[in-house]
N, C-alpha and C. Protein backbone atom coordinates (compact mmCIF):
# COMPACT_ATOMS: atom_id res chain seq x y z
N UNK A 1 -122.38 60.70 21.91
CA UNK A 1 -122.22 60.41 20.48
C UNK A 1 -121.30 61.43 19.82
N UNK A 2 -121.46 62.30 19.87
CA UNK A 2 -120.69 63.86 19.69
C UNK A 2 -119.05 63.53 19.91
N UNK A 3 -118.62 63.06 20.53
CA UNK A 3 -117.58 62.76 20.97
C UNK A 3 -116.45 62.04 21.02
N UNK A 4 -117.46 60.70 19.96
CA UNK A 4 -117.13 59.65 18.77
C UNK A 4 -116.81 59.90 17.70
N UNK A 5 -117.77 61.05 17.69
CA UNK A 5 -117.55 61.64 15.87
C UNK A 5 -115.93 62.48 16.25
N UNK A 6 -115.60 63.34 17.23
CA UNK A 6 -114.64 64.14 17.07
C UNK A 6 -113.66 63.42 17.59
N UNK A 7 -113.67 62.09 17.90
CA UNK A 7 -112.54 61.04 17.69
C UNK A 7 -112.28 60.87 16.72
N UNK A 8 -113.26 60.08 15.81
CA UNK A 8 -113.15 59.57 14.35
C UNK A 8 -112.59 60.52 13.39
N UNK A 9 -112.89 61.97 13.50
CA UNK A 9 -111.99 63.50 12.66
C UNK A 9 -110.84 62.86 13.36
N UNK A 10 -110.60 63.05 14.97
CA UNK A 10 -108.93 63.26 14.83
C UNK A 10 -108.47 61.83 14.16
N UNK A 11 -108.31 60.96 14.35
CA UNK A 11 -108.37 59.72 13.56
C UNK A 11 -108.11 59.94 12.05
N UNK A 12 -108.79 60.85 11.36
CA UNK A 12 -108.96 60.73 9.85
C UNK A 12 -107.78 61.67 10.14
N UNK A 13 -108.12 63.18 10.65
CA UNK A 13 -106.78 63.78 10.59
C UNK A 13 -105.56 63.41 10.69
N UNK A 14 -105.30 62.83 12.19
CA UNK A 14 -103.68 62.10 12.37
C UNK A 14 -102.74 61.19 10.89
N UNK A 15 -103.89 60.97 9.86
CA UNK A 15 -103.69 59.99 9.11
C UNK A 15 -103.41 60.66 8.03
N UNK A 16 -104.13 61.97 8.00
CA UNK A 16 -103.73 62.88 6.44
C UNK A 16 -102.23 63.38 6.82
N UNK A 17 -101.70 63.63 8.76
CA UNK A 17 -100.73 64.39 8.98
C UNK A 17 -99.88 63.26 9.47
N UNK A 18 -99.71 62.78 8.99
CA UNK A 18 -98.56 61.20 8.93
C UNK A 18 -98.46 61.08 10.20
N UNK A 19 -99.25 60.68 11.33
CA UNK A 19 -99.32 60.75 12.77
C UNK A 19 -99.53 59.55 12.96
N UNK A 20 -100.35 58.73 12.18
CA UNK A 20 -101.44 57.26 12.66
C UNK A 20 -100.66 56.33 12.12
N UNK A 21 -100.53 55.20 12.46
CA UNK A 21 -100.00 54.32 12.18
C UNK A 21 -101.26 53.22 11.92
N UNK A 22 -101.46 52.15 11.14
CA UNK A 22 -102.50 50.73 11.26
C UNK A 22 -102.40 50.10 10.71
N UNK A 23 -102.78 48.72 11.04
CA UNK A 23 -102.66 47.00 10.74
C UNK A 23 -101.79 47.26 11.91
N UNK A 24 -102.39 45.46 12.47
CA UNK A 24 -101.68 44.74 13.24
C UNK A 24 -100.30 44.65 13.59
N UNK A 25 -99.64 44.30 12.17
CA UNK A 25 -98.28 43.86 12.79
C UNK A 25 -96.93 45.30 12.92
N UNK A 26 -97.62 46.56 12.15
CA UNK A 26 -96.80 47.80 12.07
C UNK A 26 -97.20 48.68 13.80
N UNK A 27 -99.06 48.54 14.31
CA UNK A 27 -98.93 48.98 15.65
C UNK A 27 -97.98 48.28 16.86
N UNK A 28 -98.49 46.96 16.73
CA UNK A 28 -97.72 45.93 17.61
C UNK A 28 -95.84 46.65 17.60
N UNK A 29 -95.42 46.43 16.17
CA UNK A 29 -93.77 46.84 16.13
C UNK A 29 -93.53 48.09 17.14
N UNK A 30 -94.67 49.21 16.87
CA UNK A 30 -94.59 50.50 17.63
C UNK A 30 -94.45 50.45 18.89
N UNK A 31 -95.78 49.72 19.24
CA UNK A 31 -95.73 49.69 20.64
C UNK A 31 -94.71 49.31 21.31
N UNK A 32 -94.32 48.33 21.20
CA UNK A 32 -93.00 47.46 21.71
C UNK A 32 -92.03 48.66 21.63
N UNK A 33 -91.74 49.44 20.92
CA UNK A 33 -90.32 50.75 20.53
C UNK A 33 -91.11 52.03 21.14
N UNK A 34 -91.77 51.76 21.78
CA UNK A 34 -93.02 52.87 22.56
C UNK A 34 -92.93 54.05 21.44
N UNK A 35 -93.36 53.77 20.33
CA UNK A 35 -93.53 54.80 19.15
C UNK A 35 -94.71 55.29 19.00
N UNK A 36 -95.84 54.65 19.90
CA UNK A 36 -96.96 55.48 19.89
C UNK A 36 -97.78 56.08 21.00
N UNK A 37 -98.20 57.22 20.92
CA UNK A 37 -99.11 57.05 22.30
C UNK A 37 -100.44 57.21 22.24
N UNK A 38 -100.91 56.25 22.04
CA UNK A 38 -102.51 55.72 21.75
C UNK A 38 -102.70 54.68 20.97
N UNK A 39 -103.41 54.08 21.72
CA UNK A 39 -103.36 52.45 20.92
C UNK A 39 -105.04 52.61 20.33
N UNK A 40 -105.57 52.57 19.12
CA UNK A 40 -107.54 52.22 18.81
C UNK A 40 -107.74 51.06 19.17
N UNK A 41 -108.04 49.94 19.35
CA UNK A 41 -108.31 48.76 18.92
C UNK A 41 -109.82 48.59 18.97
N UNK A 42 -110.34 48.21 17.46
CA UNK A 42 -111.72 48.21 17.34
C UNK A 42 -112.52 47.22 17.94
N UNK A 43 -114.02 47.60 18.75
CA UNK A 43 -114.42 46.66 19.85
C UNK A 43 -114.92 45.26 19.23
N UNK A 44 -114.85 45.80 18.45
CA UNK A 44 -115.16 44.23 17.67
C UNK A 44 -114.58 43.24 17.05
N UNK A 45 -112.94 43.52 17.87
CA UNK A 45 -112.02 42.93 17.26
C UNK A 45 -111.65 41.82 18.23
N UNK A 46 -111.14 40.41 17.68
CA UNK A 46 -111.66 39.12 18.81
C UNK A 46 -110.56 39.36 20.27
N UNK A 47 -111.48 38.90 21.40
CA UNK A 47 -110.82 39.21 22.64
C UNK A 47 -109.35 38.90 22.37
N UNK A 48 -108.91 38.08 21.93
CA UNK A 48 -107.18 37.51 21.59
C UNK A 48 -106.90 38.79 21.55
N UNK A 49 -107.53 39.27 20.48
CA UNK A 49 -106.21 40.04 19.98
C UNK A 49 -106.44 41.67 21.19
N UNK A 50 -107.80 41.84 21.33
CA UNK A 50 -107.71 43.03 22.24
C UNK A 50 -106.59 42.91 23.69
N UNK A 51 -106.94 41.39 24.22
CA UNK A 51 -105.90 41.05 25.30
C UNK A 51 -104.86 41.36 25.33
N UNK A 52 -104.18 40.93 24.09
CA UNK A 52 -102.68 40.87 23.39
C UNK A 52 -102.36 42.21 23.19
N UNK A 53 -103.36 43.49 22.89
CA UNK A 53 -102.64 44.99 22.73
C UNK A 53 -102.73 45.43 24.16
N UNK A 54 -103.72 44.83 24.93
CA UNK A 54 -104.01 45.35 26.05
C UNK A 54 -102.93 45.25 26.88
N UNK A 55 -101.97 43.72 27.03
CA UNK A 55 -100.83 43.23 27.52
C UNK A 55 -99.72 44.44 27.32
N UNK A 56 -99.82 44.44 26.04
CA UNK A 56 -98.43 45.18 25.41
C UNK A 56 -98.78 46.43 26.08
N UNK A 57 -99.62 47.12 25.64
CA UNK A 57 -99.67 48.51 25.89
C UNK A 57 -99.52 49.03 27.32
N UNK A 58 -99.73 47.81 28.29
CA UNK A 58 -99.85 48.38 29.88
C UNK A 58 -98.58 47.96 30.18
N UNK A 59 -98.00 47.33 29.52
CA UNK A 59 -96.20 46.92 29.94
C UNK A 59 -95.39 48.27 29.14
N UNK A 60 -96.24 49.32 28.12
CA UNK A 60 -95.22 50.37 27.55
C UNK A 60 -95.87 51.39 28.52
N UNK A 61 -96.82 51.24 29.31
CA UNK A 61 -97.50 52.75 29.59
C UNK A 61 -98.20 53.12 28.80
N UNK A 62 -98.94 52.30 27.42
CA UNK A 62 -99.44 53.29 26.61
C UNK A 62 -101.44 52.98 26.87
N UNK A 63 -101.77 54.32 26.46
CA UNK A 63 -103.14 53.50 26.96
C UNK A 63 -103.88 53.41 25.65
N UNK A 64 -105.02 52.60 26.15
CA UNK A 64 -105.63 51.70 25.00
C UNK A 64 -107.46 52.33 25.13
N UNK A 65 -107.88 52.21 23.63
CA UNK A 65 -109.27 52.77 23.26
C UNK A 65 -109.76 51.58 22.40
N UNK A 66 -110.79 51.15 23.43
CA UNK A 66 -111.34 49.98 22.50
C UNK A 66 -113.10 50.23 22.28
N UNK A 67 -113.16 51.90 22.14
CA UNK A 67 -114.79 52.09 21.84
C UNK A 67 -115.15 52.51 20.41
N UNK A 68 -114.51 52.15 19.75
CA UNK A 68 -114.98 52.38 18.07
C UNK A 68 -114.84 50.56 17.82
N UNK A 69 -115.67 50.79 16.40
CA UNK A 69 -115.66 49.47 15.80
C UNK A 69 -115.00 49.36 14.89
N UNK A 70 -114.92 48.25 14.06
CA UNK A 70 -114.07 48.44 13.04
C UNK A 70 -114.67 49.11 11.75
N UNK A 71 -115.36 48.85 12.02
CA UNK A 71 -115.94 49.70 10.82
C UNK A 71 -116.15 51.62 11.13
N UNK A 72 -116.42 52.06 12.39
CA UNK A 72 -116.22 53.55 11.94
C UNK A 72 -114.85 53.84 11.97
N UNK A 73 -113.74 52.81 12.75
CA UNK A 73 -112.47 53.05 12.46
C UNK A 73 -112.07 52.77 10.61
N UNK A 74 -112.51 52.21 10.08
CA UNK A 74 -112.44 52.07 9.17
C UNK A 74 -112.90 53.75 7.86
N UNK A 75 -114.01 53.55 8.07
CA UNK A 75 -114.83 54.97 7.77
C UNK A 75 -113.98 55.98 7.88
N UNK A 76 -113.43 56.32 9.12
CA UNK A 76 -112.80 57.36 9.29
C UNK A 76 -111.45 57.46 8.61
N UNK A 77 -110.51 56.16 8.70
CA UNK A 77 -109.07 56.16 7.74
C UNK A 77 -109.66 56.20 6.03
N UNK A 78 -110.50 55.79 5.38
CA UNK A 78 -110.86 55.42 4.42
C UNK A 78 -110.23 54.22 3.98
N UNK A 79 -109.93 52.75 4.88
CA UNK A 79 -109.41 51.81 4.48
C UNK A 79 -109.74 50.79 5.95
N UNK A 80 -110.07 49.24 5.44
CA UNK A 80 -110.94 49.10 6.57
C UNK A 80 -109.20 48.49 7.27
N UNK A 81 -109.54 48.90 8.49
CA UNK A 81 -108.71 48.47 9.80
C UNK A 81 -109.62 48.56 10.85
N UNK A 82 -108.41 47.66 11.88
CA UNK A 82 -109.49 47.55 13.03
C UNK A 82 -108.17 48.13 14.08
N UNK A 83 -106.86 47.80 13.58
CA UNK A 83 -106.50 48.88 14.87
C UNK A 83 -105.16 50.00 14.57
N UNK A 84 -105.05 50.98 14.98
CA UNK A 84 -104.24 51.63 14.77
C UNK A 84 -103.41 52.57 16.14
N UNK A 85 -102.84 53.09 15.34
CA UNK A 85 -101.62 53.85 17.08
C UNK A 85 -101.40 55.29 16.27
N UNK A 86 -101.85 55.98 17.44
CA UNK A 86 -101.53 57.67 17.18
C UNK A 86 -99.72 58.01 17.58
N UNK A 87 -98.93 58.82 16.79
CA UNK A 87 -97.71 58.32 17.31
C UNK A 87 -97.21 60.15 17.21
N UNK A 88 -98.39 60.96 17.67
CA UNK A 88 -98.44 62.46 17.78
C UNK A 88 -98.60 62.46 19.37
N UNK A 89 -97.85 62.89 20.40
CA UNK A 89 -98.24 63.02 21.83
C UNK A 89 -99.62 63.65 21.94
N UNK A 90 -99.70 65.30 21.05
CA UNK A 90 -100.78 66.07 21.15
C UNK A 90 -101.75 65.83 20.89
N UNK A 91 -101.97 64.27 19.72
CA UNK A 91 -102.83 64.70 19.07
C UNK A 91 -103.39 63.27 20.00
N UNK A 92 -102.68 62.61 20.62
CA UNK A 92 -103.36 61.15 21.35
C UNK A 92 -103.99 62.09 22.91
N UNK A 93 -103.46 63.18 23.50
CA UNK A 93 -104.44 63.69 24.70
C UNK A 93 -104.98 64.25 24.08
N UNK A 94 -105.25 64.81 22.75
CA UNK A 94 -106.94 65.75 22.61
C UNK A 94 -107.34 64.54 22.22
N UNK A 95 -107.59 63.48 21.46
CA UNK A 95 -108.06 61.78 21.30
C UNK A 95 -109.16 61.81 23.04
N UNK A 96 -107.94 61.59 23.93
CA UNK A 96 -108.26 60.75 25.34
C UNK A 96 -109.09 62.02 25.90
N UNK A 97 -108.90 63.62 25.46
CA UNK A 97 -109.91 64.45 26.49
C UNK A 97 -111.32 64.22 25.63
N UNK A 98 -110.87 63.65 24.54
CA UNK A 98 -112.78 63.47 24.06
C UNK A 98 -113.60 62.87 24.81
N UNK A 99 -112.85 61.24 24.91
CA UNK A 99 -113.95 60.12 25.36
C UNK A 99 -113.50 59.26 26.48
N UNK A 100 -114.13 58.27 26.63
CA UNK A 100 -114.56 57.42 27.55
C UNK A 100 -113.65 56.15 27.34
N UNK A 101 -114.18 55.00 27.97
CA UNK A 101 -113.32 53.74 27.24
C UNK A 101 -112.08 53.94 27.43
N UNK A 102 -111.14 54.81 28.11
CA UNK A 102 -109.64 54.78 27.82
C UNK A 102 -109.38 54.24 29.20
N UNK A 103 -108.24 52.96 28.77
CA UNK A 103 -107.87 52.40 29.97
C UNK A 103 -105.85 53.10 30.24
N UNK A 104 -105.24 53.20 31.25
CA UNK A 104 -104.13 53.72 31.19
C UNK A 104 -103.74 54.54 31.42
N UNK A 105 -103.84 55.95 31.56
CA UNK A 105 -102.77 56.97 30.97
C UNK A 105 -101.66 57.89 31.70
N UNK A 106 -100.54 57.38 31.43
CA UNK A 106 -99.25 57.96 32.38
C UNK A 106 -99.10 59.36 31.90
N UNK A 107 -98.96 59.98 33.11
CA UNK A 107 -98.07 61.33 32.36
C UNK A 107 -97.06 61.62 32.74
């Protein structure tokens, strides 16, 4: 649990330090221009669309976190979203040395 929460800080942080990117159609643009490295996508967001980042992101190399919901992803930006892209190198491996759930990651 511990480990969720110090996702959800870097999350809020990346977002005060112009790092995070979110909504749908501004991560998607990223990914495709490999502008981010870390994809959120909240688990409760419908398989379509998790498939569809999941597609993209393993054709950029980027890897994907689908263990928050939309709502503590939400909580944490202070605006509800369900997915967003870290587009800080540093700040997406301290993200991935937190937790679990991460599918992907090239170095």
């Amino acid at each position: 649990m511990m480990t969720k929460q110090k996702q959800l800080n870097l999350l809020g942080l990346a977002q005060r330090a112009s790092k995070l990117l979110s909504g749908d159609e501004r991560v998607e643009k990223a990914v495709k221009h490999r502008q981010v490295h870390l994809v959120v996508v909240a688990s409760d967001t419908s398989s379509k669309t998790q498939d569809r980042y999941q597609v993209l992101a393993q054709k950029a190399g980027i890897p994907v976190c689908n263990q928050l919901t939309s709502h503590e992803i939400s909580q944490a930006l202070g605006k509800s979203r369900r997915i967003c892209g870290i587009t800080d190198s540093g700040m997406a491996k301290t993200f991935l040395s937190y937790g679990t759930g991460v599918k992907t990651m090239k170095e």
